[in-house]
Protein backbone atom coordinates (compact mmCIF):
# COMPACT_ATOMS: atom_id res chain seq x y z
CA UNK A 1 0.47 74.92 67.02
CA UNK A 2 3.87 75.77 66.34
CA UNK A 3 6.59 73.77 64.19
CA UNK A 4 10.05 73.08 66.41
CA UNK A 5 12.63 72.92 63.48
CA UNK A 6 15.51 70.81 64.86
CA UNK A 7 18.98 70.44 62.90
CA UNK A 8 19.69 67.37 60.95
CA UNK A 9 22.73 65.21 61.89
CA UNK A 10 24.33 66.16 58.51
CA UNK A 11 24.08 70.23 59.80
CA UNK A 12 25.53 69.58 62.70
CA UNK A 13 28.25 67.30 61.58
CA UNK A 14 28.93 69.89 59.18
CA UNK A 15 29.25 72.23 62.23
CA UNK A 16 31.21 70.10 64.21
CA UNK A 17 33.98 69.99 61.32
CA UNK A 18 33.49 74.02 60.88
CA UNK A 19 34.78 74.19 64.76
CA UNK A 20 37.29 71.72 64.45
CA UNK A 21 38.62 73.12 61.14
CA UNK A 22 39.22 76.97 63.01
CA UNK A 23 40.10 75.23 66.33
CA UNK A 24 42.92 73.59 63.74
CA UNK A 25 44.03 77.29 61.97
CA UNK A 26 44.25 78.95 65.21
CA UNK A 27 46.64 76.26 66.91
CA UNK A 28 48.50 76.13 63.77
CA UNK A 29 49.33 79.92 63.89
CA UNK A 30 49.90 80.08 67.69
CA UNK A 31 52.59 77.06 67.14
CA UNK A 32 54.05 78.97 64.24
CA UNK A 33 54.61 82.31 66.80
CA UNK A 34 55.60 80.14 69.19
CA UNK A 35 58.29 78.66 67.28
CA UNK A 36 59.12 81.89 65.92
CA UNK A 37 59.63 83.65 69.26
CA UNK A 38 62.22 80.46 69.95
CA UNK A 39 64.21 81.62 67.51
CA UNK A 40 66.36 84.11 68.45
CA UNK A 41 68.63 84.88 65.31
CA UNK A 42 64.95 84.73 63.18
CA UNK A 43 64.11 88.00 65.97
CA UNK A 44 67.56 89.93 65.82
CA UNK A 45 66.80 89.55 61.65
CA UNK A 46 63.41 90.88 62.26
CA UNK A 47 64.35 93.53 64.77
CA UNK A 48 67.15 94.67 62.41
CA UNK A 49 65.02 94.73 59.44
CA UNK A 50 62.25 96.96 61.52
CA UNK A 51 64.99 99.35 62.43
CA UNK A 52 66.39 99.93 59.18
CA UNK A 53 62.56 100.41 57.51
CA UNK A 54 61.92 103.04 60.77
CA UNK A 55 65.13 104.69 60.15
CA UNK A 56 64.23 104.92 56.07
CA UNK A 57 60.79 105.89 56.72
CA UNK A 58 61.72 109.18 59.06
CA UNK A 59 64.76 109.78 56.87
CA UNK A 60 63.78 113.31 55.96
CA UNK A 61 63.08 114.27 60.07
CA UNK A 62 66.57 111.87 61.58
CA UNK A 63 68.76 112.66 58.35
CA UNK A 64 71.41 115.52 59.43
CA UNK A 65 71.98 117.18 55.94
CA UNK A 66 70.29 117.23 52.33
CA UNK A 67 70.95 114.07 50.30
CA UNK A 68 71.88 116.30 47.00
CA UNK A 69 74.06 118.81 48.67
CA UNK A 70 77.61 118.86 48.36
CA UNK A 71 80.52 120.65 48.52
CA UNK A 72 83.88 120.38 47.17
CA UNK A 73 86.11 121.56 49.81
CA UNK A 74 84.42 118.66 51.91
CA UNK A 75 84.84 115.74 49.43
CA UNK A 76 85.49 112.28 51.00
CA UNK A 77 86.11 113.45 54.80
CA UNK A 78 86.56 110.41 56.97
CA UNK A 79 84.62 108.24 59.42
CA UNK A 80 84.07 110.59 62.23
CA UNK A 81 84.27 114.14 61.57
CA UNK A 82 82.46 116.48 63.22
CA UNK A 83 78.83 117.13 61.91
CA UNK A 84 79.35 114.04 59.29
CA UNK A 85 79.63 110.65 61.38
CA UNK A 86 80.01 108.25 58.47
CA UNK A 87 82.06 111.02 56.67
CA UNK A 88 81.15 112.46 52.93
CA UNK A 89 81.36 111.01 49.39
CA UNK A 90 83.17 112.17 46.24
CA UNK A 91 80.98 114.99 45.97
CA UNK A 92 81.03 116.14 49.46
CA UNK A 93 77.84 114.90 50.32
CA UNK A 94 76.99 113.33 53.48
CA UNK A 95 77.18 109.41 53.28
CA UNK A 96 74.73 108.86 56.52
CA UNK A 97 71.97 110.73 54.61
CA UNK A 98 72.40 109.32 51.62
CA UNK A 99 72.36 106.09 53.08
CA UNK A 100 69.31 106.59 54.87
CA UNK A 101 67.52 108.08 51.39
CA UNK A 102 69.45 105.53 49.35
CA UNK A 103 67.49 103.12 51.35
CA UNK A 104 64.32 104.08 50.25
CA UNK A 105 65.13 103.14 47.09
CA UNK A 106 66.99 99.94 46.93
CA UNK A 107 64.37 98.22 49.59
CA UNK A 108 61.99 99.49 46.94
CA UNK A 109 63.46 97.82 43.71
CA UNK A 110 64.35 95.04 46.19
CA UNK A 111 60.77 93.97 47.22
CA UNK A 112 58.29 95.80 44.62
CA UNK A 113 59.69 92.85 41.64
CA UNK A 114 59.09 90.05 44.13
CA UNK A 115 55.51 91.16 44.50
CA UNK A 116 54.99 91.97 41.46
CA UNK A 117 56.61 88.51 40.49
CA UNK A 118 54.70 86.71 43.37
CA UNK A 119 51.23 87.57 42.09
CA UNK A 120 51.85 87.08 38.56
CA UNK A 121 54.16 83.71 39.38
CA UNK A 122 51.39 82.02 41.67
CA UNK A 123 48.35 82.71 39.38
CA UNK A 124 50.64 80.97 36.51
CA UNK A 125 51.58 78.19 38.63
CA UNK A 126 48.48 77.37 40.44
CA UNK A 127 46.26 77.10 37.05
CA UNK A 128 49.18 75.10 35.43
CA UNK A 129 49.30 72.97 38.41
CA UNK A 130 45.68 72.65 38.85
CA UNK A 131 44.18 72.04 35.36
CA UNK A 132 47.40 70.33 34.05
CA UNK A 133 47.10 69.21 30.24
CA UNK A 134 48.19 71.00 27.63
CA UNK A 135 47.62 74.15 29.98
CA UNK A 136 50.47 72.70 32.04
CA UNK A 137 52.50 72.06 28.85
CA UNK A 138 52.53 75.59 27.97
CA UNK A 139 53.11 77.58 30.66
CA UNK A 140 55.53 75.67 31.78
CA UNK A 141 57.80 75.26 28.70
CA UNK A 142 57.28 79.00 28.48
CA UNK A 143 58.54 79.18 31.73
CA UNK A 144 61.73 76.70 31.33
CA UNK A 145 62.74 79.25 28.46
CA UNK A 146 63.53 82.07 30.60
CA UNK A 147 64.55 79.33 33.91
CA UNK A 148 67.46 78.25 31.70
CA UNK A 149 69.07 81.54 31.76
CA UNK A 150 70.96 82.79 34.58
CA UNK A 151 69.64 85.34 37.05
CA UNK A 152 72.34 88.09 36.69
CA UNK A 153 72.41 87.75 33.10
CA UNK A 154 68.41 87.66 31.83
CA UNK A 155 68.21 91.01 33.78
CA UNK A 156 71.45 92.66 32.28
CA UNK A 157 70.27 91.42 29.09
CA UNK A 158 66.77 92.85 29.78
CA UNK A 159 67.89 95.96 31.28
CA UNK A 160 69.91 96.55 28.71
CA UNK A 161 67.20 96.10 25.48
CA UNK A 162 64.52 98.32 27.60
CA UNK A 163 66.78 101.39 28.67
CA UNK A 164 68.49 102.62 32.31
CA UNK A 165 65.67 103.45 34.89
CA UNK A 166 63.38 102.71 37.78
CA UNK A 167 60.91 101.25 36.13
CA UNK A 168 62.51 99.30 33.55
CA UNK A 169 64.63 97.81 36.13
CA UNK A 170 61.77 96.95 38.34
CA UNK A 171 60.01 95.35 35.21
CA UNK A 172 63.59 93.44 34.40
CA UNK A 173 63.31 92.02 37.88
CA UNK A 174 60.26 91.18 37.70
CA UNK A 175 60.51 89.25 34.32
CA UNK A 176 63.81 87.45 36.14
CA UNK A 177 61.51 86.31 39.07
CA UNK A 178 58.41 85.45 37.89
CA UNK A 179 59.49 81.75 36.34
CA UNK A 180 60.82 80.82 39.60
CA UNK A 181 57.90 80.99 41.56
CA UNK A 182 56.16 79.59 38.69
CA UNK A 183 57.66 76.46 39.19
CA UNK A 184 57.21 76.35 43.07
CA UNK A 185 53.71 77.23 42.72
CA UNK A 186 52.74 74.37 39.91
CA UNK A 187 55.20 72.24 42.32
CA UNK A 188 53.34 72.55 45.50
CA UNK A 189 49.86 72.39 43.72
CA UNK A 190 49.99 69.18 41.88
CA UNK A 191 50.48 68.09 45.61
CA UNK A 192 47.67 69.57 46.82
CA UNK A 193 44.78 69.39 43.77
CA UNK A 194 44.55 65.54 44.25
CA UNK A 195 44.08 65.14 48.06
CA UNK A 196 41.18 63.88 49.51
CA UNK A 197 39.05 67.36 50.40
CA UNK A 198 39.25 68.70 47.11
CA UNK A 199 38.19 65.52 45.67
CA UNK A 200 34.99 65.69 47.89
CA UNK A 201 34.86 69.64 46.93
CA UNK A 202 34.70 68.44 43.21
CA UNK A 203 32.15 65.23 44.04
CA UNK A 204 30.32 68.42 45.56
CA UNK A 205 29.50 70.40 42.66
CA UNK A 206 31.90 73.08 43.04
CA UNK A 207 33.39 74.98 40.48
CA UNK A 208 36.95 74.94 39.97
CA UNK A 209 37.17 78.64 40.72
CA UNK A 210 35.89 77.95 44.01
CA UNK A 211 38.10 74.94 44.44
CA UNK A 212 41.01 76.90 43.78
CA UNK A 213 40.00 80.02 45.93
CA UNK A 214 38.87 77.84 49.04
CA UNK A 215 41.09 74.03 49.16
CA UNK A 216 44.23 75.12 47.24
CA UNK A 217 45.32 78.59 47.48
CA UNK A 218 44.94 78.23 51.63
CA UNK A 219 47.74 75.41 51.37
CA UNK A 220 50.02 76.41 48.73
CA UNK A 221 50.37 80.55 49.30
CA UNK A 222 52.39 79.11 52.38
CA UNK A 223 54.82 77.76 51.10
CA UNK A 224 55.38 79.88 47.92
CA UNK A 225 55.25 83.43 50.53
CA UNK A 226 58.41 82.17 52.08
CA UNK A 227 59.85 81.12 48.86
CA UNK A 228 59.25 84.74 47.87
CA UNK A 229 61.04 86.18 50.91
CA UNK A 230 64.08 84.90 50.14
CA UNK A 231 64.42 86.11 46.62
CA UNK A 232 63.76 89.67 48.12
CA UNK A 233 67.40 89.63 49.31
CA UNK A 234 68.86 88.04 45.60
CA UNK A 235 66.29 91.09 43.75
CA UNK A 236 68.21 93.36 46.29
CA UNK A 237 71.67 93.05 45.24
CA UNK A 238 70.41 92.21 41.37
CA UNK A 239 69.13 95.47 41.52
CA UNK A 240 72.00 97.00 43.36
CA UNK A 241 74.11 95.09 40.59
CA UNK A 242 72.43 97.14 38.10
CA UNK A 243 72.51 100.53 38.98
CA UNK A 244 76.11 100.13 39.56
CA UNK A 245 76.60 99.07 35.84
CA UNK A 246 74.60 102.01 35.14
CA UNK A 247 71.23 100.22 34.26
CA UNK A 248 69.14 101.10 37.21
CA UNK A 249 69.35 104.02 39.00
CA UNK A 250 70.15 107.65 37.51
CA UNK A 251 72.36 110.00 39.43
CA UNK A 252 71.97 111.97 41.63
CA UNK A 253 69.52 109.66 42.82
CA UNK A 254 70.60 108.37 46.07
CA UNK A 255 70.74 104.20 45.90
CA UNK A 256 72.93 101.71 47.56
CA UNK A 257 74.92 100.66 44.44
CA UNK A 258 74.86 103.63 42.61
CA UNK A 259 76.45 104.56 45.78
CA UNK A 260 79.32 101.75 45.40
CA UNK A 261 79.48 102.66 41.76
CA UNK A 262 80.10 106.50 42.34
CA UNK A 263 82.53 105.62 45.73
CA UNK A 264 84.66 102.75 43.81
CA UNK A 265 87.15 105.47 42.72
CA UNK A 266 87.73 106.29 46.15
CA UNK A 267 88.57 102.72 47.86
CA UNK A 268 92.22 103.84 48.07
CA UNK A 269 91.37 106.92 49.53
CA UNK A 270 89.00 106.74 52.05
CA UNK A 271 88.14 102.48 52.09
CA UNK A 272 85.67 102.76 55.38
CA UNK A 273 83.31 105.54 53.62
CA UNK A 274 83.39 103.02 50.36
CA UNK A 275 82.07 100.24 51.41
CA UNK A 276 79.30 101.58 53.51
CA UNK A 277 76.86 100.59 50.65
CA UNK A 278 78.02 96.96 50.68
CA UNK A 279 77.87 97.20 54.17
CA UNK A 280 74.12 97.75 54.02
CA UNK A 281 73.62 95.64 51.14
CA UNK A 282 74.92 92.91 52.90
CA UNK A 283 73.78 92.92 56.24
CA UNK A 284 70.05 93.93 54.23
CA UNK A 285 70.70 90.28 52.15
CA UNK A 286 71.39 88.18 55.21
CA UNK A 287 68.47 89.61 57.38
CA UNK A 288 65.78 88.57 54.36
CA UNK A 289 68.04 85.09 53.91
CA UNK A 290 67.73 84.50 57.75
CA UNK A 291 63.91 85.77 58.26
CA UNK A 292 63.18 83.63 55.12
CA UNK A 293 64.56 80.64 56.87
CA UNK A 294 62.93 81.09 60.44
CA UNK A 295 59.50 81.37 58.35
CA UNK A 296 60.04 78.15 56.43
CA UNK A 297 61.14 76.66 59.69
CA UNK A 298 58.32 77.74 61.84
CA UNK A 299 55.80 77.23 58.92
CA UNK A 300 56.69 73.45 58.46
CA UNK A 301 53.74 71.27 59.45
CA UNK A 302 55.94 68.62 60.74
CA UNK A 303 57.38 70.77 63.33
């Protein structure tokens, strides 16, 4: 005679919660894209954003002339001239393509820090704010050393011990930006370590391992991904800050301000073609500001 194995009320309890608990994620998503498409200046920042990485990603098929070619008997033609829209720089190379290529680069040393910075930052935080102790006590008086000096001026300083380059500047950065999301991610997981599930996770038997890669790290990357946005656009012009003081980017790299640096003798000459960089620089900074704002705003629970 066969055995009929029925489940126990505890199994399906258990799967009862299971349904609930993805029934929960996806209506929490589909109100975050909902809020998100209701936010009109969050899109145009997005749409803007998308356009400039398109136009940087077929650079070398859309750009009209070599970024490194020049020529002196076409050095700094105005906006407009025929074959060069957004006219030439001091060495009579085209400013559109350069822009385009210089791109490339400064969205590069703009983001590549801040992820560097965001996995390095939230492992900190998260075990500092998660086993607390002495643990806590060290990372995070490590951390207030470097907090307590300015942005601008721990990468200069940095920069400056470790050489002009890329890398070093992407390493500088990185340095810069990694106590600051140390401190959101400790923040937003000594909320989160003593709340009700992960106490029953810990009554449960599981490890703390588990605890952090199942309870915590689903409700704290949140908030510390949007955090990280917004310092893209501050690692942007940092980096842009540096190459124009000659600690960043070489010439005749292309880069937005290496660009400013190399055009600054020109601003009574041809003003429009100099600021082109800053143009981009700017409008890049207030995209990431705005997009990391709409995110925050359509990621807020109590929305």
């Amino acid at each position: 005679m066969s055995t009929v194995i029925t489940p126990s009320a505890a199994d399906a309890e258990l799967a009862v919660q299971a349904v609930q608990a993805a029934s929960r994620s996806e209506g929490y998503w589909a109100g975050v894209w909902k809020r998100l498409r209701r936010d009109p200046l969050t899109i145009v920042c997005a749409s803007i954003l998308l356009l400039m990485l398109l136009a940087m990603v077929f650079a070398p098929w859309i750009a009209p002339h070599d970024p490194y070619q020049g020529s002196m008997i076409r050095r700094l033609k105005p906006l407009q001239t025929p074959g060069y829209p957004l006219g030439t720089d001091e060495l009579g190379r085209d400013i559109l393509t350069r822009l385009l290529y210089g791109g490339r680069l400064s969205w590069f040393m703009g983001i590549m820090p801040v992820a560097f910075a965001f996995v390095i930052g939230t492992t900190l935080g998260v075990t500092a704010g998660f086993l607390g102790g002495k643990v806590n006590m060290l990372i995070m008086r490590t951390t207030d050393v470097f907090y307590a000096f300015p942005s601008v001026l721990l990468a200069v300083a940095i920069s400056g011990a470790l050489g002009a380059g890329i890398f070093n500047a992407i390493l500088a950065l990185t340095m810069v930006f990694i106590p600051q999301i140390i401190r959101v991610a400790e923040s937003v997981t000594q909320g989160v370590r003593n709340l009700d599930f992960v106490d029953a996770a810990r009554a449960s038997g599981a490890s703390g391992f588990t605890i952090v890669r199942v309870h915590v790290l689903g409700n704290v990357l949140g908030p510390i991904f949007v955090y990280s946005t917004g310092l893209i656009s501050v690692c942007m012009i940092i980096a842009s800050g540096l190459s124009f003081l000659g600690l960043g980017t070489k010439p005749p790299e292309p880069e937005w301000g290496l660009m400013l640096n190399t055009l600054r003798t020109a601003i009574y000459v041809q003003p429009w073609v100099a600021v082109l960089p800053g143009v981009c620089i700017f409008v890049t900074s207030i995209c990431f500001n705005l997009l990391a704002d709409g995110l925050r705003q359509a990621m807020d629970v109590k929305a």
